[in-house]
Protein backbone atom coordinates (compact mmCIF):
# COMPACT_ATOMS: atom_id res chain seq x y z
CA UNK A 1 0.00 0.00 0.00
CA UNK A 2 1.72 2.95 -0.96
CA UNK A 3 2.09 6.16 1.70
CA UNK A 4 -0.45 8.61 -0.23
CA UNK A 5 -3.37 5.44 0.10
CA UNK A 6 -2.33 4.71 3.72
CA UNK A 7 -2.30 9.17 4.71
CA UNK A 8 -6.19 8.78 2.71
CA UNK A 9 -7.45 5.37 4.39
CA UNK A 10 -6.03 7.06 8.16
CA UNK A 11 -7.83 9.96 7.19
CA UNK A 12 -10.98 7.63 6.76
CA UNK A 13 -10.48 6.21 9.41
CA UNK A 14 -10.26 8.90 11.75
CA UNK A 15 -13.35 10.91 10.34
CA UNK A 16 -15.43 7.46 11.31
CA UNK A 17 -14.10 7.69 14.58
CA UNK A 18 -15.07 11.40 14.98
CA UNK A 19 -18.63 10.94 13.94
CA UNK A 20 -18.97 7.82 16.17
CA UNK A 21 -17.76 9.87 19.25
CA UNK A 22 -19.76 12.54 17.80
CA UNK A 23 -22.91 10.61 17.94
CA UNK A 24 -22.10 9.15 21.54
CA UNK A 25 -21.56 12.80 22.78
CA UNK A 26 -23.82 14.36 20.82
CA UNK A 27 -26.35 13.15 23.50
CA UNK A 28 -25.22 13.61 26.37
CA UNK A 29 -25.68 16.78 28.68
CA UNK A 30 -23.10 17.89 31.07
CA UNK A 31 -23.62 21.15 33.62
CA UNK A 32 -20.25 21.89 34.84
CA UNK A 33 -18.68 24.81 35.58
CA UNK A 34 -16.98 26.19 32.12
CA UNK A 35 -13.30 26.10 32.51
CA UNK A 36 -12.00 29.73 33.93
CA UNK A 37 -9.81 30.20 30.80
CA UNK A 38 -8.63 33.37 28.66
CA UNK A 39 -8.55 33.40 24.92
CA UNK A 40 -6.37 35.82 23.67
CA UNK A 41 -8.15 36.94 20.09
CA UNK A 42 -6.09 37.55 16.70
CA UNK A 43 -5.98 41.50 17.68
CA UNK A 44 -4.23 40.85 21.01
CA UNK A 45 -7.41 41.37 23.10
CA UNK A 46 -8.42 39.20 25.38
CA UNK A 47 -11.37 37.73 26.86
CA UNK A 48 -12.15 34.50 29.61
CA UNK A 49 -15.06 32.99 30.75
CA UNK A 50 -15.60 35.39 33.67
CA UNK A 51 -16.14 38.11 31.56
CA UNK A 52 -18.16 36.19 29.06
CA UNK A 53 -20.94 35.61 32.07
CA UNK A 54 -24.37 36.63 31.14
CA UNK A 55 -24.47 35.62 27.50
CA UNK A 56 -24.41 32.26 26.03
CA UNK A 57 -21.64 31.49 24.72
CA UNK A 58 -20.96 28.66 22.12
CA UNK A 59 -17.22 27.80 21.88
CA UNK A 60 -15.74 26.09 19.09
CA UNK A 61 -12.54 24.45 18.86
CA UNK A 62 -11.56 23.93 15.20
CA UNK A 63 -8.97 24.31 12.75
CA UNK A 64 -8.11 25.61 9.33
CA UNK A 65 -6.99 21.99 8.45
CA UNK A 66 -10.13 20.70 9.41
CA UNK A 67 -12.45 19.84 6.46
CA UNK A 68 -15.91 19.44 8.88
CA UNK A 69 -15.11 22.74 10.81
CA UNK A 70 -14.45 24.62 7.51
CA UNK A 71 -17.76 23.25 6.18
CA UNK A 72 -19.57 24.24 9.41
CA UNK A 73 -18.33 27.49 9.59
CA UNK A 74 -21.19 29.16 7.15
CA UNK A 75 -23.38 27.70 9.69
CA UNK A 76 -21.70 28.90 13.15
CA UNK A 77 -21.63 32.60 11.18
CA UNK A 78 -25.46 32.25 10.74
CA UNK A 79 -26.00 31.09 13.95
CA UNK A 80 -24.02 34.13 15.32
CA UNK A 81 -25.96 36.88 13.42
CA UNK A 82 -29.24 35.56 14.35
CA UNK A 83 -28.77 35.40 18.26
CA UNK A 84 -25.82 37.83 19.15
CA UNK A 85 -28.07 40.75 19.46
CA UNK A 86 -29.86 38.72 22.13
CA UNK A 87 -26.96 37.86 24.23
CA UNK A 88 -25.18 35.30 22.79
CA UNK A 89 -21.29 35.07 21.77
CA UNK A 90 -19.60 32.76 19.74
CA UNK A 91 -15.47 32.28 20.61
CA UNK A 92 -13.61 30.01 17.47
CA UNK A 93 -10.72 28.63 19.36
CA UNK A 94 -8.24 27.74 16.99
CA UNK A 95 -5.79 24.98 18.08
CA UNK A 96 -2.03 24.91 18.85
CA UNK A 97 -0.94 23.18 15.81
CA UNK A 98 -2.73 25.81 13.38
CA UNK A 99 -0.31 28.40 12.28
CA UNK A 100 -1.56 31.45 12.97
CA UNK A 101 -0.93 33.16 9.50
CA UNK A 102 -3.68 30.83 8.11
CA UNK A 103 -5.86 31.29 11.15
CA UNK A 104 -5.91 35.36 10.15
CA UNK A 105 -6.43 34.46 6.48
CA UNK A 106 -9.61 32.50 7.25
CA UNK A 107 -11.15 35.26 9.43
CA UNK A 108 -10.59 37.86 7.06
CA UNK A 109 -11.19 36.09 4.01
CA UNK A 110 -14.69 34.73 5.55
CA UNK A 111 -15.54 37.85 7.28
CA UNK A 112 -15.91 36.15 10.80
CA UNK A 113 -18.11 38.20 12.69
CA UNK A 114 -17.34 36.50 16.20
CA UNK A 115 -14.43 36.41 18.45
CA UNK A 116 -11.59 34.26 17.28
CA UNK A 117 -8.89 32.85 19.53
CA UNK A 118 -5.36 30.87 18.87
CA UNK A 119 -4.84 28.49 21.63
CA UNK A 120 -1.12 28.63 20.75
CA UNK A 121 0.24 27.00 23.93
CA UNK A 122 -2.83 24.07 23.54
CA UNK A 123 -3.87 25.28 27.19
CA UNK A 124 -7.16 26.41 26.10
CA UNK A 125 -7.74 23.01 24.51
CA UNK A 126 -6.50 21.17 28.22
CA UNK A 127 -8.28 22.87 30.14
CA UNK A 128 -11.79 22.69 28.37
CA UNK A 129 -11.07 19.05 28.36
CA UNK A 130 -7.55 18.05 26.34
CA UNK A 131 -9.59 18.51 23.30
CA UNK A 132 -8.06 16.38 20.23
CA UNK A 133 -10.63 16.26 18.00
CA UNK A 134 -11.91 19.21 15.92
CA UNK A 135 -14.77 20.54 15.58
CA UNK A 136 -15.29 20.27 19.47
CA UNK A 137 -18.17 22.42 20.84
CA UNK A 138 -19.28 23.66 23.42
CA UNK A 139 -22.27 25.62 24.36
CA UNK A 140 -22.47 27.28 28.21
CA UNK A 141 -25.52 29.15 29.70
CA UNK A 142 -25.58 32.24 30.87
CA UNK A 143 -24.59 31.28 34.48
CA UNK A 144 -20.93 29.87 33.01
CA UNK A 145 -22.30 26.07 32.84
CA UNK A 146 -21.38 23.51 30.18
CA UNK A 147 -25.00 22.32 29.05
CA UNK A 148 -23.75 20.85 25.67
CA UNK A 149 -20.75 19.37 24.13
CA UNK A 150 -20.76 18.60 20.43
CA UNK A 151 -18.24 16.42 18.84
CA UNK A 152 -18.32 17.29 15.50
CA UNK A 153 -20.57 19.15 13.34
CA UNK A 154 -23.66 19.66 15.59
CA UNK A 155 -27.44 19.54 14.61
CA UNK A 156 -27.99 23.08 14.06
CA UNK A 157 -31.67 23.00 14.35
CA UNK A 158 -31.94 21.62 17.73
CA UNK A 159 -29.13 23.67 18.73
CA UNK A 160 -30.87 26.56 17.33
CA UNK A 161 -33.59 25.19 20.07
CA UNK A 162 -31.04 24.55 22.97
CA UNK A 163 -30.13 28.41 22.91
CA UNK A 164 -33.46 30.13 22.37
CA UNK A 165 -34.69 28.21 25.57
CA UNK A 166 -31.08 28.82 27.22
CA UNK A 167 -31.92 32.92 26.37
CA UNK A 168 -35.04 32.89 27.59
CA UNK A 169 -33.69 31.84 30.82
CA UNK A 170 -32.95 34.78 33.61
């Protein structure tokens, strides 16, 4: 088997594995604490959960390399513009391994409306769980609790759902 058929049938293999985990985690509900983490943001702000607080807030961990995050990313845009004037913030956490030149080129060429964060040290990523897989999200109510995690690309309509009842809440 040559080395370009072996790099294709990994590939494969690891998507499978991502949507199988996906599907497992897909249903289940956590409500932890977020992480107290900062995400420093491609203009050198920053921002953390503490001061995130009051919204809800979907986090996504992706990266530029990642085929099902690029394909989601129309939909996490959409998703953005129709809640954020309600209270809710999106933060794209790109990982460690993405270099940051192509991180920039993404959000500009796409016009990201929403926070964007590189986790270059991969502490971000450890701390909301050692995340390895990408996309990884999760969405967190207004109190700072984890009420979803998504492993890959999540079912937009019932997410759509999850946050108009999580807005609604005081």
């Amino acid at each position: 088997m040559s080395a370009s058929i072996r790099q294709v049938s990994h590939r494969i293999w690891m998507a499978g594995l991502a949507l199988a985990v996906g599907l497992l985690l897909t249903s289940c509900s956590t409500k932890q604490a977020a992480p107290d983490t900062r995400f420093v943001l491609l203009d050198g702000s920053q921002t953390s959960t503490q001061g995130l607080k009051g919204k809800v807030v979907l986090v996504n961990f992706w990266a530029t390399s990642c085929i099902s995050c690029v394909a989601e990313m129309p939909k996490l845009i959409q998703t953005h513009q129709q809640f954020h004037p309600r209270g809710y913030e999106t933060v794209a956490v790109a990982m460690s391994y993405d270099p940051p030149a192509y991180v920039v080129n993404f959000s500009q060429s796409r016009q990201l409306p929403f926070k964007v964060a590189i986790d270059n040290t991969g502490a971000v990523a450890k701390a909301w769980g050692d995340i390895k897989i990408t996309p990884t999200t999760f969405l967190v109510n207004k109190r700072g609790e984890i009420v979803k995690q998504y492993v890959g690309e999540p079912d937009f309509a019932a997410m759509h759902q999850l946050i108009e009842k999580l807005l609604a809440e005081s």
